[in-house]
C-alpha atoms as a PDB file:
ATOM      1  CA  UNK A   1     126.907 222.114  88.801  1.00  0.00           C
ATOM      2  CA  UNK A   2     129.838 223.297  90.769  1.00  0.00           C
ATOM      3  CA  UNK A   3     133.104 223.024  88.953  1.00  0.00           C
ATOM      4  CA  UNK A   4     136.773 222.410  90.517  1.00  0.00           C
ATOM      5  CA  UNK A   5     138.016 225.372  90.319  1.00  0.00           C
ATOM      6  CA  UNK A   6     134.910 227.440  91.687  1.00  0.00           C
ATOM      7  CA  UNK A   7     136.045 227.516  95.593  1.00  0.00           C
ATOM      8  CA  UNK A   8     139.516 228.768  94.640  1.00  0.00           C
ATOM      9  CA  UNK A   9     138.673 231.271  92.422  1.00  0.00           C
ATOM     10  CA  UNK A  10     136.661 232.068  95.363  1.00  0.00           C
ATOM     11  CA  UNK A  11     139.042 232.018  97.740  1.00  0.00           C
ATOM     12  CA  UNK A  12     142.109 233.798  95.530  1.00  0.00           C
ATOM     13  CA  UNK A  13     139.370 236.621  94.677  1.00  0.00           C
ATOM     14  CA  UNK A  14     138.931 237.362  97.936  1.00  0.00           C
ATOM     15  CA  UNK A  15     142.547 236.828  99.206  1.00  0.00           C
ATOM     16  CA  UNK A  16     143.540 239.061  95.497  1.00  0.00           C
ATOM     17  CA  UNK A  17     140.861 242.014  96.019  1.00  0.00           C
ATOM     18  CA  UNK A  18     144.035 244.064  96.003  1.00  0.00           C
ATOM     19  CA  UNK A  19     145.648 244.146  92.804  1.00  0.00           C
ATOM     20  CA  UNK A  20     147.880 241.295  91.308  1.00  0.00           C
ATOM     21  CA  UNK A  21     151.011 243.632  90.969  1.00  0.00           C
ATOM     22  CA  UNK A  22     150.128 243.460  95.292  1.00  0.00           C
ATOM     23  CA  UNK A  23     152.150 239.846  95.481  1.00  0.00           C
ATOM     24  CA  UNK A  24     155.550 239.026  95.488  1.00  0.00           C
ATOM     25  CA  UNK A  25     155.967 235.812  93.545  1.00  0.00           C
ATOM     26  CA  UNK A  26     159.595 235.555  94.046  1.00  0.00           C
ATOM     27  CA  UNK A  27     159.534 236.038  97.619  1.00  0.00           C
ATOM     28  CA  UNK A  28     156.910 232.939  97.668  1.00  0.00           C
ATOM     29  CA  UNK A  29     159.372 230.906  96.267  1.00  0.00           C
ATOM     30  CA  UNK A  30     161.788 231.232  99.089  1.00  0.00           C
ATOM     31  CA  UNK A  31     159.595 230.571 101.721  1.00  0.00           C
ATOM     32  CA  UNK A  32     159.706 226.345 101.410  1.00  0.00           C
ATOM     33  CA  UNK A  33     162.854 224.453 100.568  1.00  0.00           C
ATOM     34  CA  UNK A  34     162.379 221.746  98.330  1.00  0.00           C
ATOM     35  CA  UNK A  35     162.654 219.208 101.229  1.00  0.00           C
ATOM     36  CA  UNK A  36     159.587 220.659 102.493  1.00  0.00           C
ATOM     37  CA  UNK A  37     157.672 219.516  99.731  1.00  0.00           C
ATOM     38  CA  UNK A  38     157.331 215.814 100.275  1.00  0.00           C
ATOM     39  CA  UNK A  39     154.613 215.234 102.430  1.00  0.00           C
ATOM     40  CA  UNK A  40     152.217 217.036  99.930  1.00  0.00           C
ATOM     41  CA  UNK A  41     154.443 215.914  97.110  1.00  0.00           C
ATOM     42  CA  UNK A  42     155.816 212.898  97.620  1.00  0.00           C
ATOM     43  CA  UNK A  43     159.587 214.291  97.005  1.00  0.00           C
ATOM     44  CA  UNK A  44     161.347 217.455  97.262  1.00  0.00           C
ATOM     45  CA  UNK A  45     160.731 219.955  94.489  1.00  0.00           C
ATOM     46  CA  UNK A  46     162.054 223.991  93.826  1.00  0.00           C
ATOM     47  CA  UNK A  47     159.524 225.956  93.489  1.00  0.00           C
ATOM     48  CA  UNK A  48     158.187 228.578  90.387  1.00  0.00           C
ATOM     49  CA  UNK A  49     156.999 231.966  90.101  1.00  0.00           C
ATOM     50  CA  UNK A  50     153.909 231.402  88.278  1.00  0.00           C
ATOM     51  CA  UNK A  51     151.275 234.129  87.705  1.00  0.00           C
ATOM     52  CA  UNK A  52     151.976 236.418  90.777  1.00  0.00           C
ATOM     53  CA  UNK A  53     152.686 233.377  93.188  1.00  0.00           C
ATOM     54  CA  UNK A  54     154.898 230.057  93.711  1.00  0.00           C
ATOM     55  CA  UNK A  55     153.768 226.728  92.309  1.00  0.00           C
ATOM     56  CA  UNK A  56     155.317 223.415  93.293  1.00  0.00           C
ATOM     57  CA  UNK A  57     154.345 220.581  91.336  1.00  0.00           C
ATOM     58  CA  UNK A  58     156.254 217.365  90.255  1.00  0.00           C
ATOM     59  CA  UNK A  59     155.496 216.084  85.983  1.00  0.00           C
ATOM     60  CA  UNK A  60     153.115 213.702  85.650  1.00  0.00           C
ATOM     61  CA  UNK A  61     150.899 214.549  88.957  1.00  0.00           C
ATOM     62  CA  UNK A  62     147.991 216.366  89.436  1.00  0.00           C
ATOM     63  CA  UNK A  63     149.123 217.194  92.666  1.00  0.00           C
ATOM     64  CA  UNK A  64     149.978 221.159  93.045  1.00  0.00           C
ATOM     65  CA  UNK A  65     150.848 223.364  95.878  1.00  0.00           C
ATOM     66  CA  UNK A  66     150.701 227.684  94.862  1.00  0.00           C
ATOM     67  CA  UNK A  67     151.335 230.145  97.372  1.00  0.00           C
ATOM     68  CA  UNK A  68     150.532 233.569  97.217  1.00  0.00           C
ATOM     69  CA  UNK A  69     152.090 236.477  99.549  1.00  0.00           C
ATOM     70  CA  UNK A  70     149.893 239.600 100.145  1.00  0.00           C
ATOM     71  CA  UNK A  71     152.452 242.459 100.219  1.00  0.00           C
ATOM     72  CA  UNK A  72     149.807 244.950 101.678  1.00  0.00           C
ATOM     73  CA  UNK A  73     149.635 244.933 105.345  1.00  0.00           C
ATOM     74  CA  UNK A  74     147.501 245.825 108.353  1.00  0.00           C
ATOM     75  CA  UNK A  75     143.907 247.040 107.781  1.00  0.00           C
ATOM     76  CA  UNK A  76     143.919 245.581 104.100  1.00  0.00           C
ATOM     77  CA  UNK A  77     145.345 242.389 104.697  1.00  0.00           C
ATOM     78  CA  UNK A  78     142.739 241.967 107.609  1.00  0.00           C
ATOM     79  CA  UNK A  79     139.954 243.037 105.102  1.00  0.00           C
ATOM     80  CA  UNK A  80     141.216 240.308 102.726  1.00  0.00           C
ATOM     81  CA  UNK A  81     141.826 237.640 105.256  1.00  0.00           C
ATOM     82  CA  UNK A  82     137.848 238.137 106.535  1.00  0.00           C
ATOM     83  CA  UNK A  83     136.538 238.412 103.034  1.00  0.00           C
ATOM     84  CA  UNK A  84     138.693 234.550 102.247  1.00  0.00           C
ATOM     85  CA  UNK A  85     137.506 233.349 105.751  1.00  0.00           C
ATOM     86  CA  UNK A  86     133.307 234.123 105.105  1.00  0.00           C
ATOM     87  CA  UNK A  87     133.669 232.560 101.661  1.00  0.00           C
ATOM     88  CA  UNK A  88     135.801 229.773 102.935  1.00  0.00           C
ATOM     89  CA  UNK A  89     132.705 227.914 103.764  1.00  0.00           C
ATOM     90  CA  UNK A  90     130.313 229.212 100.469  1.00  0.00           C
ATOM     91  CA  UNK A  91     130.098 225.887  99.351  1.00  0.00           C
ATOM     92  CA  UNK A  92     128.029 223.790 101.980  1.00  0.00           C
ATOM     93  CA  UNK A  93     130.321 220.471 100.973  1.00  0.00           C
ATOM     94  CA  UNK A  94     133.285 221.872 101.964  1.00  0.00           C
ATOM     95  CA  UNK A  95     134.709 221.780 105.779  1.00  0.00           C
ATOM     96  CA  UNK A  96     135.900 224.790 107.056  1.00  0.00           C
ATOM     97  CA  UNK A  97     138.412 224.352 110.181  1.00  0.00           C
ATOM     98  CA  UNK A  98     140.175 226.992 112.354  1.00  0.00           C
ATOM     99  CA  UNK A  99     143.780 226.331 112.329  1.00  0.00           C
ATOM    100  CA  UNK A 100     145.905 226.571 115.880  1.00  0.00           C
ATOM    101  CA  UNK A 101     149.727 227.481 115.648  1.00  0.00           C
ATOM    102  CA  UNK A 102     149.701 228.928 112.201  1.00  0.00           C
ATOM    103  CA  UNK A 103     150.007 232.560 112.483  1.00  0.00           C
ATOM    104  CA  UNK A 104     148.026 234.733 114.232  1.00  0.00           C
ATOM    105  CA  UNK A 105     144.870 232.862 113.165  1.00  0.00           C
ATOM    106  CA  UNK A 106     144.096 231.069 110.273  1.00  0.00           C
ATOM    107  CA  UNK A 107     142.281 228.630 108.726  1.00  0.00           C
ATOM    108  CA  UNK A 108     142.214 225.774 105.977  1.00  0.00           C
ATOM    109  CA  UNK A 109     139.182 224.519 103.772  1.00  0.00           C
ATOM    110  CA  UNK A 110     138.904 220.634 102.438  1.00  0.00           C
ATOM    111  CA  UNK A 111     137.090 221.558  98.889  1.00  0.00           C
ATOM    112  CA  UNK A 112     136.326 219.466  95.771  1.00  0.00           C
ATOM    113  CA  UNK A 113     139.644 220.077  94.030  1.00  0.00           C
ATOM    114  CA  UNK A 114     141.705 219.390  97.801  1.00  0.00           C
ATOM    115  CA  UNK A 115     142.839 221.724 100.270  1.00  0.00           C
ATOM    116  CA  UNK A 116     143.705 225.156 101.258  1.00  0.00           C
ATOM    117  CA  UNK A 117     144.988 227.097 104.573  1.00  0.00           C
ATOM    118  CA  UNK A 118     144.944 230.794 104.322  1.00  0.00           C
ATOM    119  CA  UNK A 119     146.649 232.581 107.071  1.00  0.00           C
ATOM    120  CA  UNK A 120     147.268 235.864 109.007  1.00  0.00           C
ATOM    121  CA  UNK A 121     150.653 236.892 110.417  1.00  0.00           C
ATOM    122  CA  UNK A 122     151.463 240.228 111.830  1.00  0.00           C
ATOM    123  CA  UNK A 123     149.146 242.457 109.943  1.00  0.00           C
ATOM    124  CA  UNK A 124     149.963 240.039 106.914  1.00  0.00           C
ATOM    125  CA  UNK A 125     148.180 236.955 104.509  1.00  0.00           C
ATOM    126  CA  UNK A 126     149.768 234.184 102.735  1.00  0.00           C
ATOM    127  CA  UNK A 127     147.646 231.418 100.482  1.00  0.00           C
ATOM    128  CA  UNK A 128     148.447 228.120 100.341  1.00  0.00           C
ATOM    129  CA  UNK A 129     145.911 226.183  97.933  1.00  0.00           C
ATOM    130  CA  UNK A 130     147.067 222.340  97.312  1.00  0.00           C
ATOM    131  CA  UNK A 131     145.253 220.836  94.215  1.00  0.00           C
ATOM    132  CA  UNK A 132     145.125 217.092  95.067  1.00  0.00           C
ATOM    133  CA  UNK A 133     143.249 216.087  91.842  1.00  0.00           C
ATOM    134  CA  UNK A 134     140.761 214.876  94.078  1.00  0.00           C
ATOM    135  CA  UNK A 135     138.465 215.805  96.829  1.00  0.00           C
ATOM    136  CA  UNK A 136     140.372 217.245  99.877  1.00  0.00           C
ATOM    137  CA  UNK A 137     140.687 214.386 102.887  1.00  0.00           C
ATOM    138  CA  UNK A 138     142.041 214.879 106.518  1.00  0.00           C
ATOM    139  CA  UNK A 139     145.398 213.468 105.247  1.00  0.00           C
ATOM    140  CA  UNK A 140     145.764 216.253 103.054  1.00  0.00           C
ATOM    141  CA  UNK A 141     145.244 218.940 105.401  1.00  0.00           C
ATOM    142  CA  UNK A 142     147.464 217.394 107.904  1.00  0.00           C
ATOM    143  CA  UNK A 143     150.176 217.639 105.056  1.00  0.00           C
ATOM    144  CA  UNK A 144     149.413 220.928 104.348  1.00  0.00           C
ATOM    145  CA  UNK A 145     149.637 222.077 107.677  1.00  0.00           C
ATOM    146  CA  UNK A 146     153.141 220.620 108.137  1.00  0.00           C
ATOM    147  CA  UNK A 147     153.848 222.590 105.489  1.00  0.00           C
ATOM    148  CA  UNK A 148     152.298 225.569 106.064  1.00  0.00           C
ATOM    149  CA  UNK A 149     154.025 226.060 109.361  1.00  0.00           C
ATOM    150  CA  UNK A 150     157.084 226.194 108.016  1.00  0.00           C
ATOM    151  CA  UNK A 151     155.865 228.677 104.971  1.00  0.00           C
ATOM    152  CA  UNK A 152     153.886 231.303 107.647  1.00  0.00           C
ATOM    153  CA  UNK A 153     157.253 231.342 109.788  1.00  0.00           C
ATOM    154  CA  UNK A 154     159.774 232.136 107.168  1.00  0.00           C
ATOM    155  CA  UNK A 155     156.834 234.501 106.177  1.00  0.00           C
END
């Protein structure tokens, strides 16, 4: 039986094959201003270093967003970026879609716990993994994306 947090363990592994003292949680947290939080959130929220990346989350919800910054660059963060992108779609149930005008590619994965976009920007990755509480849904990932535009270009 698959549980909820299989796909982004998955995905973080892959994305974290580089070691944890690699990210720059502080430097996550400046990349979204609170504002940008509502459409996943529902209102604007600061962010939180928390455990070598940013969480946003607002009491009471089960709705999260955590973004993780890859300091390494260039062949690594290509290496990691494939490695997330094959296991992206490990799990037959979740749907795997190439992003457009995120980066210079990337791509976001509706899962059983909600969604996440992982993208690549000038020899660079950043993780965006938004726990819904609840299966991932089309609405979600258009959130995300919103939000993850703004994220990859302060990035």
């Amino acid at each position: 039986m698959k549980t909820p947090c299989t796909l982004p363990s998955l995905l973080l592994g892959a994305l974290l094959a580089l070691p944890l003292t690699a990210l720059a949680e502080a430097q996550a947290c400046t990349l979204l201003q609170p504002a940008d939080l509502t459409p996943l959130l529902g209102k604007p929220v600061a962010g939180k270093p928390n455990a070598g990346a940013c969480a946003w989350s607002v009491d009471g919800s089960p709705r999260k967003l955590t973004i993780a910054r890859l300091k390494k660059s260039g062949p690594d963060a290509e290496m990691a970026y494939a490695g997330a992108r094959k296991n992206g779609g490990a799990d037959p149930a979740d749907k795997v879609t190439d992003e457009k005008g995120i980066g210079d590619k990337a791509f976001s994965v509706q899962t059983s716990f909600g969604v996440a976009l992982i993208a690549l920007k000038g020899g660079r990755v950043i993780n965006l993994m938004f726990m819904a509480g609840a299966p991932g849904t089309e609405k979600d990932v258009a959130a995300l994306r919103q939000v993850a535009k703004k994220a990859v270009a302060a990035f």
